[in-house]
Protein backbone atom coordinates (compact mmCIF):
# COMPACT_ATOMS: atom_id res chain seq x y z
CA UNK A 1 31.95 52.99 10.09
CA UNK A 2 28.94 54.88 9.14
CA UNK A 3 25.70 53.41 8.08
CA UNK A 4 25.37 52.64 4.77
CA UNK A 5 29.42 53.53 3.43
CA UNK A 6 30.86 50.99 2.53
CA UNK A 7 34.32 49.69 3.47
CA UNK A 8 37.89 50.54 2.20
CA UNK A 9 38.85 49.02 -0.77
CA UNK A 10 42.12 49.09 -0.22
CA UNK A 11 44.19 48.02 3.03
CA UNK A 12 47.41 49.33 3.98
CA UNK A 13 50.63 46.60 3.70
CA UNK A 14 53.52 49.32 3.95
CA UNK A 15 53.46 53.34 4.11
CA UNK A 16 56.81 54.70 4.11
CA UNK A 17 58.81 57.72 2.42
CA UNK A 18 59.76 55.62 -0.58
CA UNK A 19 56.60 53.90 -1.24
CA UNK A 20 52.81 52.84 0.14
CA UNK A 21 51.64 49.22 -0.86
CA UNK A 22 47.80 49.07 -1.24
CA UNK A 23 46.35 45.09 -0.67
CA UNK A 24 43.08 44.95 -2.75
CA UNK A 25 41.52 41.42 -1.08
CA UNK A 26 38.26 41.90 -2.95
CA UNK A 27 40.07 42.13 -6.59
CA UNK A 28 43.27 39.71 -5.06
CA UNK A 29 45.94 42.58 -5.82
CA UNK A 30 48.42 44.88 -5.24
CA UNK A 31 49.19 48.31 -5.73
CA UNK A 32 53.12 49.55 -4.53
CA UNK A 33 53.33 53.52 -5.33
CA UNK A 34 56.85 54.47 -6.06
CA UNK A 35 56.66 58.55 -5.50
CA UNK A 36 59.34 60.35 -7.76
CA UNK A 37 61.32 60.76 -4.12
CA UNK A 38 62.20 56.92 -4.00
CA UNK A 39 65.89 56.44 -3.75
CA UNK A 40 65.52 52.82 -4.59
CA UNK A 41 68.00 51.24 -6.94
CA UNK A 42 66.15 49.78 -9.16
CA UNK A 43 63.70 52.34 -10.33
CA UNK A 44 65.78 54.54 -12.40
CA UNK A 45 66.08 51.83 -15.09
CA UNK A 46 61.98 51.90 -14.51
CA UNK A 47 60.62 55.21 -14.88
CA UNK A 48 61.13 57.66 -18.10
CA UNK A 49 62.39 60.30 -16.03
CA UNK A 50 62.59 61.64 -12.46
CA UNK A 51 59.39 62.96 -11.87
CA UNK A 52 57.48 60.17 -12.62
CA UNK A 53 55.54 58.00 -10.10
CA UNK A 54 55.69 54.56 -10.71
CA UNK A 55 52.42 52.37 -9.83
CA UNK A 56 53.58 48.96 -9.85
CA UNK A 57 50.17 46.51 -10.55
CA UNK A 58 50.90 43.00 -8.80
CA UNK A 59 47.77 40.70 -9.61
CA UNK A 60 47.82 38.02 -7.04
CA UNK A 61 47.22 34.86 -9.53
CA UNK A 62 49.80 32.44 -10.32
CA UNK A 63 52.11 32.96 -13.09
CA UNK A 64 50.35 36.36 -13.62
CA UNK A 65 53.15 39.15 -14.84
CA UNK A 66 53.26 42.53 -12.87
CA UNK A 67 52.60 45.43 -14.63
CA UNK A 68 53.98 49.33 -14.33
CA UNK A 69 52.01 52.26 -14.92
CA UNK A 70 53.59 55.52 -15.07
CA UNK A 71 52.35 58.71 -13.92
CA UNK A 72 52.39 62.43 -13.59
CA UNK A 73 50.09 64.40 -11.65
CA UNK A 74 49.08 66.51 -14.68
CA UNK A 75 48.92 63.99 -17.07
CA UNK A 76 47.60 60.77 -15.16
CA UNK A 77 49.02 57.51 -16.53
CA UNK A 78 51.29 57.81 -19.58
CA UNK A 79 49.68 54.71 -21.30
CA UNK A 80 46.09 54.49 -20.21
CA UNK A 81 45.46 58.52 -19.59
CA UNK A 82 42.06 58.80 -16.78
CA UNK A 83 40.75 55.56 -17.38
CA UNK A 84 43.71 53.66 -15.67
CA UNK A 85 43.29 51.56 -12.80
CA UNK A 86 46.54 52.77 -11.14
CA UNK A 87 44.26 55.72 -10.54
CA UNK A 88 41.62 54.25 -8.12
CA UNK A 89 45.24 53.26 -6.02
CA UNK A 90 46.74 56.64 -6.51
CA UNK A 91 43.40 58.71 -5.25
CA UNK A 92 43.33 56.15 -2.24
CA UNK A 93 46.92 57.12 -1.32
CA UNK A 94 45.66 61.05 -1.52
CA UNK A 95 43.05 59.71 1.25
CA UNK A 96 45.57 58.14 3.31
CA UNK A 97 47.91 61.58 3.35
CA UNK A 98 50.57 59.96 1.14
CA UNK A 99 51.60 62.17 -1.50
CA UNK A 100 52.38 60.48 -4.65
CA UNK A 101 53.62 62.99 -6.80
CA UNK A 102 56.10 64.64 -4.43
């Protein structure tokens, strides 16, 4: 690491064609990107429409709920616009080379 950057924020617990899972230790979270090519079951009854990506927010306290945020790449989240947190996740998956709106 260079002087003076800082470190990742984000560490890598899965990268795979149907989704990346970003571990936040710092913040105790997780981020799992579902990219609109996830074949998973469950998602359709998740997502308004195909070409959404899903960011699923898993805060790592007991009894905490997770939370979806959905995306498009021209529209950023659906709900929270630019200021959404599912952002910092999605840009982070950009750095890795996983392509979140694909």
């Amino acid at each position: 690491m260079a002087e003076g950057s800082a470190a990742p924020r984000f560490s890598i617990g899965r990268f795979s064609e149907n989704e990346l899972v970003l571990f936040d230790e710092h913040k105790q979270e997780s981020w799992i990107i579902y990219p609109p090519r996830s074949v998973y079951d469950f998602l359709p009854v998740r997502r308004h429409s195909k070409n959404i990506t899903l960011v699923e927010h898993h805060p790592w306290a007991p009894f905490t709920l997770t939370r979806d945020h959905q995306l498009r790449a021209q529209d950023a989240c659906l709900v929270h616009g630019l200021a959404c947190p599912a952002n910092e996740a999605v840009q982070a998956a950009v750095d890795l080379g996983f392509d979140p709106f694909a």
